[in-house]
N, C-alpha and C. Protein backbone atom coordinates (compact mmCIF):
# COMPACT_ATOMS: atom_id res chain seq x y z
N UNK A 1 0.85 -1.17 0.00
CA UNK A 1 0.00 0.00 0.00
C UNK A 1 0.89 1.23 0.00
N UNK A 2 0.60 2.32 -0.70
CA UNK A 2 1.16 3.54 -0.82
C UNK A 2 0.72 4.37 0.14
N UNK A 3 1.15 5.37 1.18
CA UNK A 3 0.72 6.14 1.66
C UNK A 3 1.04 7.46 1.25
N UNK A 4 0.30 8.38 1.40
CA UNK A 4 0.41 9.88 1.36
C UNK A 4 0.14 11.06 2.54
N UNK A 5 1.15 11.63 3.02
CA UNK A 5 0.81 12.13 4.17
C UNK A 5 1.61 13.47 4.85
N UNK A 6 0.68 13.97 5.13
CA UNK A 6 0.68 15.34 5.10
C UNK A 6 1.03 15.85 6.76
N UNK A 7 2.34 16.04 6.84
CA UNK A 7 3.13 16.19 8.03
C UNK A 7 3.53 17.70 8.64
N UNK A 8 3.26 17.67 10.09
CA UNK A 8 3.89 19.36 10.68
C UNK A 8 5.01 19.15 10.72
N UNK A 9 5.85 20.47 11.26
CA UNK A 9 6.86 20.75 10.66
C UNK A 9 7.60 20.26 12.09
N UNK A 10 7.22 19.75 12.96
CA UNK A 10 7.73 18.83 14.38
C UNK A 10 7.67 17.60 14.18
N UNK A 11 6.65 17.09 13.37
CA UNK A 11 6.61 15.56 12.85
C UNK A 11 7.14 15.18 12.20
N UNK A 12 7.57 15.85 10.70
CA UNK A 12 8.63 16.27 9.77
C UNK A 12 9.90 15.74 10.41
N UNK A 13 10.36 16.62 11.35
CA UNK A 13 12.08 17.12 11.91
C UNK A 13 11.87 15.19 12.69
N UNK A 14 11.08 14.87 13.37
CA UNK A 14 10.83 13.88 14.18
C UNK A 14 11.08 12.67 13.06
N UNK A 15 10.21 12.64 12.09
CA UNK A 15 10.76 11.60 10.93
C UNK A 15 11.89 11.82 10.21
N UNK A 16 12.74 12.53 10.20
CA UNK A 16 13.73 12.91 9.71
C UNK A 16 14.80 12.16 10.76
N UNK A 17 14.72 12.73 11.56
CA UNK A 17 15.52 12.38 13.11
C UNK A 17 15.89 10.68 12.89
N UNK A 18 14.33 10.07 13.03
CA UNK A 18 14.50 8.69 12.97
C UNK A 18 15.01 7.89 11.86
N UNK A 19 15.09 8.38 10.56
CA UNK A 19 15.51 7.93 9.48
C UNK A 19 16.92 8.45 9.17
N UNK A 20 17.83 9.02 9.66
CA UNK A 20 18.70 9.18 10.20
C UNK A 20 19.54 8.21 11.38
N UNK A 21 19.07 8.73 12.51
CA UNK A 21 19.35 7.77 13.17
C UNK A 21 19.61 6.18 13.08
N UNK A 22 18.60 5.59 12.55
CA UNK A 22 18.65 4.57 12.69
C UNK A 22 19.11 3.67 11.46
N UNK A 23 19.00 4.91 10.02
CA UNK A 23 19.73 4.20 9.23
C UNK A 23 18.78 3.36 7.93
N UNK A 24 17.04 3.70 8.62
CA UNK A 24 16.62 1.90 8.14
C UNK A 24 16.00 2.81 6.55
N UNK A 25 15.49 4.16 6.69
CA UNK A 25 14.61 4.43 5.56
C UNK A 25 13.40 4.67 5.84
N UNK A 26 12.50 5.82 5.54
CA UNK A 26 11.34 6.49 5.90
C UNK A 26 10.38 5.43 5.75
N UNK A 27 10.67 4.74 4.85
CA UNK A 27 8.96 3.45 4.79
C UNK A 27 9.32 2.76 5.97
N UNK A 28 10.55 2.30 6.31
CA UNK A 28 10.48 1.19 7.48
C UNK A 28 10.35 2.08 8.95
N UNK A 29 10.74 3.25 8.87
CA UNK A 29 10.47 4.20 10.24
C UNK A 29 9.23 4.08 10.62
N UNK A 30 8.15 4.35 9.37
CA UNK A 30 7.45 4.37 9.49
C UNK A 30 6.54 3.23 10.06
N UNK A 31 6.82 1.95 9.23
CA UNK A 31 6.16 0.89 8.92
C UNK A 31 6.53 0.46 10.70
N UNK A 32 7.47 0.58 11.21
CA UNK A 32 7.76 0.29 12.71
C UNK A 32 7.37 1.30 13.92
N UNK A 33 6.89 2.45 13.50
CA UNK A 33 6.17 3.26 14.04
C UNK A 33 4.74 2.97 14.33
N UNK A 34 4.30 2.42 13.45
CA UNK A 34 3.01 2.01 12.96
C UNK A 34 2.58 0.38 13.39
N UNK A 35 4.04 -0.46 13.59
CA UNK A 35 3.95 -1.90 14.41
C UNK A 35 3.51 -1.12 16.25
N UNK A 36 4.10 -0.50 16.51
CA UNK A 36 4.70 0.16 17.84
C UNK A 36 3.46 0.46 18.41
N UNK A 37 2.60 1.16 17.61
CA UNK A 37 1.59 1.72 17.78
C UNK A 37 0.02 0.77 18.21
N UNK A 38 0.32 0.41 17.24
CA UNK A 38 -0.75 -1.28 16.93
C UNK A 38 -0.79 -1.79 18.02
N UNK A 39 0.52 -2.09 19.22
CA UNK A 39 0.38 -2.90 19.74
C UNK A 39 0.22 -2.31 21.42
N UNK A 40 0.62 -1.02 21.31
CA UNK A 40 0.14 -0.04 22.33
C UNK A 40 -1.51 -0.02 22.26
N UNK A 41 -1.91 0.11 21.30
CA UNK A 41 -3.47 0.36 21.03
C UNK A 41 -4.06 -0.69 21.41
N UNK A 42 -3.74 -2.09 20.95
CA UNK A 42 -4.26 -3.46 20.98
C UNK A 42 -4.06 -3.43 22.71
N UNK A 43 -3.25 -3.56 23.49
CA UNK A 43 -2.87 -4.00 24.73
C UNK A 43 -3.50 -3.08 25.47
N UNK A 44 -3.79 -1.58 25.19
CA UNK A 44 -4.75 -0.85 26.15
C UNK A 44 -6.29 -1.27 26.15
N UNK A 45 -6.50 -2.13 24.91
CA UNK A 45 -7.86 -2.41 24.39
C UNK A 45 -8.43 -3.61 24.85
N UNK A 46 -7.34 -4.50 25.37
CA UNK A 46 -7.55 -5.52 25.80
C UNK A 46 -8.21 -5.64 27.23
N UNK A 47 -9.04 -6.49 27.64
CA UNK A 47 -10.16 -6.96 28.81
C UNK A 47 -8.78 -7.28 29.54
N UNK A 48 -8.71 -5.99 31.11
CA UNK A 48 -7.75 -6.48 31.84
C UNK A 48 -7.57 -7.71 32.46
N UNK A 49 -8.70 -8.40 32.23
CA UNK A 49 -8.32 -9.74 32.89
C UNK A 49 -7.56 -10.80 32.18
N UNK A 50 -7.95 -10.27 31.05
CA UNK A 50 -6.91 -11.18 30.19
C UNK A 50 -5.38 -10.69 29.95
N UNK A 51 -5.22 -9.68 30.42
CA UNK A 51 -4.07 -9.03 30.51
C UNK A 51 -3.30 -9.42 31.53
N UNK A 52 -3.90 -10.24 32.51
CA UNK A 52 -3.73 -10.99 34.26
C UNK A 52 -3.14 -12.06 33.65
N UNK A 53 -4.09 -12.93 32.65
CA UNK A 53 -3.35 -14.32 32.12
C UNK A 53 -1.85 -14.22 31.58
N UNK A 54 -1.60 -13.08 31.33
CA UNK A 54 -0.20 -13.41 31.29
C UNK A 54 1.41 -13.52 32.81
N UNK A 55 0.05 -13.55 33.64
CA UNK A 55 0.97 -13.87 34.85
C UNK A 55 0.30 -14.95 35.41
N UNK A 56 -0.56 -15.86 35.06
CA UNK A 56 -1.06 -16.73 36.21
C UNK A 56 -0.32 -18.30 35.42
N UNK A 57 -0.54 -18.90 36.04
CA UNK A 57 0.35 -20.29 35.96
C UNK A 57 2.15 -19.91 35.77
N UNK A 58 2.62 -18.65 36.06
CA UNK A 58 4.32 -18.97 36.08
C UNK A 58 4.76 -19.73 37.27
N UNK A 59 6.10 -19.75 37.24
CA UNK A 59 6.64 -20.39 38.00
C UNK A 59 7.06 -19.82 39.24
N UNK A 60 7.29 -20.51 40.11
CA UNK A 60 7.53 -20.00 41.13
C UNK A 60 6.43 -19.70 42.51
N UNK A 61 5.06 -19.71 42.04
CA UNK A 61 4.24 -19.64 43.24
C UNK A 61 4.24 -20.72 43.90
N UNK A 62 4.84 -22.14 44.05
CA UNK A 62 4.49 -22.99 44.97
C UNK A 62 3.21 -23.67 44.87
N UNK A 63 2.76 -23.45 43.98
CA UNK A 63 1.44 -23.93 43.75
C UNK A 63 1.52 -24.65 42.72
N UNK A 64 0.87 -25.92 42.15
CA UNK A 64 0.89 -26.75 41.54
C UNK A 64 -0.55 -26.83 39.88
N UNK A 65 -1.62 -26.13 40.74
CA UNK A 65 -3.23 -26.16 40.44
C UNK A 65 -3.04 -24.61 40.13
N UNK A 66 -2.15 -23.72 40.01
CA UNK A 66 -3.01 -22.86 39.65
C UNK A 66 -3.38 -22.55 38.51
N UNK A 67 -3.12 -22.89 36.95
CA UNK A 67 -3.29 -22.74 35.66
C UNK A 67 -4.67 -23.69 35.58
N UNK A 68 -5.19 -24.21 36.37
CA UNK A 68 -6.50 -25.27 36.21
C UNK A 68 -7.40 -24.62 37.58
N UNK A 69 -6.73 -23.55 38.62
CA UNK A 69 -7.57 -23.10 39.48
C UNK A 69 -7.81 -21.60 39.55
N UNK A 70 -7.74 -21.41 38.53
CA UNK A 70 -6.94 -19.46 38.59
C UNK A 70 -8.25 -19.13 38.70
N UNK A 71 -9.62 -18.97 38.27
CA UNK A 71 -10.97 -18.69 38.83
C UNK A 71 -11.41 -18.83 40.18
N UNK A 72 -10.82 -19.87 41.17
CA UNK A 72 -11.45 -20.23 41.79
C UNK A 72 -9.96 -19.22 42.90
N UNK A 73 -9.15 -19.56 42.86
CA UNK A 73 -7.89 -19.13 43.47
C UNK A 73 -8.03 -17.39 43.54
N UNK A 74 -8.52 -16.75 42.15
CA UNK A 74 -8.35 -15.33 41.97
C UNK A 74 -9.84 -14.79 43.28
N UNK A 75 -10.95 -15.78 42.63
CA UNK A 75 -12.24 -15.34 43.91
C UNK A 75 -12.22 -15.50 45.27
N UNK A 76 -11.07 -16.07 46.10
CA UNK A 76 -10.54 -16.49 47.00
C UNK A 76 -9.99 -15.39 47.30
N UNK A 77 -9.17 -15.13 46.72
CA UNK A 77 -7.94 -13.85 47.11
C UNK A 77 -8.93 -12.20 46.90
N UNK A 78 -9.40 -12.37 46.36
CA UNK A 78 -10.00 -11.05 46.04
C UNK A 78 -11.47 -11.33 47.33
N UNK A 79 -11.76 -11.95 47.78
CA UNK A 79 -13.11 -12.32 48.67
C UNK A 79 -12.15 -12.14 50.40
N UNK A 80 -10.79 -12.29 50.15
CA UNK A 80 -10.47 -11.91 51.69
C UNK A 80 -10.04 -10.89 51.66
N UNK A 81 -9.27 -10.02 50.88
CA UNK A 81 -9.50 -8.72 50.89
C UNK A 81 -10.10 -7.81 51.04
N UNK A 82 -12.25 -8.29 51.11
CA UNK A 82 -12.99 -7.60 51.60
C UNK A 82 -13.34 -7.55 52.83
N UNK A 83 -12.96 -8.59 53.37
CA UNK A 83 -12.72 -8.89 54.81
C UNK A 83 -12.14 -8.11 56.04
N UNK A 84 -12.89 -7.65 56.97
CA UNK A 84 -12.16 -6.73 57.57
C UNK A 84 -12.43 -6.93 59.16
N UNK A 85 -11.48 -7.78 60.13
CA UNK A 85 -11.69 -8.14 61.54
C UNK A 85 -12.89 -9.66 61.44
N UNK A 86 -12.85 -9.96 60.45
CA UNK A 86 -13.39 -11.13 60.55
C UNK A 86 -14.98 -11.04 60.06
N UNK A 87 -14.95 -9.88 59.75
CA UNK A 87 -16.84 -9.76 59.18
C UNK A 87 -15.97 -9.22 57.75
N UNK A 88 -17.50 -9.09 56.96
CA UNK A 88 -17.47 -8.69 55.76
C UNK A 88 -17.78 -7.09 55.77
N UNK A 89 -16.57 -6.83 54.74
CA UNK A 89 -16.65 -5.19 54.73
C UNK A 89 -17.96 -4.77 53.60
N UNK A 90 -18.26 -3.58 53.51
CA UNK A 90 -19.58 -3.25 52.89
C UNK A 90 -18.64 -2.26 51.45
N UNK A 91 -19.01 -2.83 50.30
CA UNK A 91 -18.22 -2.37 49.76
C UNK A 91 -19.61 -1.74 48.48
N UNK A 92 -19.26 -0.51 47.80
CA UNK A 92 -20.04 0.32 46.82
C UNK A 92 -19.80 -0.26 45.35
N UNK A 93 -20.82 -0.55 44.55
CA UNK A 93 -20.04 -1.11 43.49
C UNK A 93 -21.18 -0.29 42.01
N UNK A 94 -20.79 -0.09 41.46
CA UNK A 94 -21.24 0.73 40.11
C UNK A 94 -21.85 -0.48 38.92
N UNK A 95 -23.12 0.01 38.83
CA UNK A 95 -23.68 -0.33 37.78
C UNK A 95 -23.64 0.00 36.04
């Protein structure tokens, strides 16, 4: 695909900078500007809980079940946290 594009004169000096720098050539500055971006956008867009799965079953917790218990383990941990002196705290929650 061809692009055409119509740049300020800070965005300009900024693509200049990088195609320079780095040596590679304004399509690939670009074309990696534009990977960079994608994946900033994609990962803010993403359902934070699935953004969690990339820490549950590593290594190191001592735990054996948790990649087959992470629902049941996460409602556990998050259910004593509301807990406060041994009763249940009263917590506000948005519809």
């Amino acid at each position: 695909m061809r692009v055409n594009a119509r740049l300020d004169a800070e965005t300009q000096r900024q693509l200049e900078y990088l195609d320079e720098a780095t040596g590679s050539g304004i399509s690939d500055v670009l074309k990696a500007s534009l990977q960079y971006y994608y994946s900033q956008v994609r990962a803010s867009r993403a359902p934070r809980l699935a953004r969690l799965g990339a820490f549950i079953g590593k290594q190191g917790s001592g735990r054996s079940d948790v990649a087959t218990k992470t629902k049941e383990i996460l409602t556990e941990s998050f259910g004593a946290k509301t807990k406060t002196n041994g009763r249940s705290s009263e917590r506000v929650r948005s519809k």
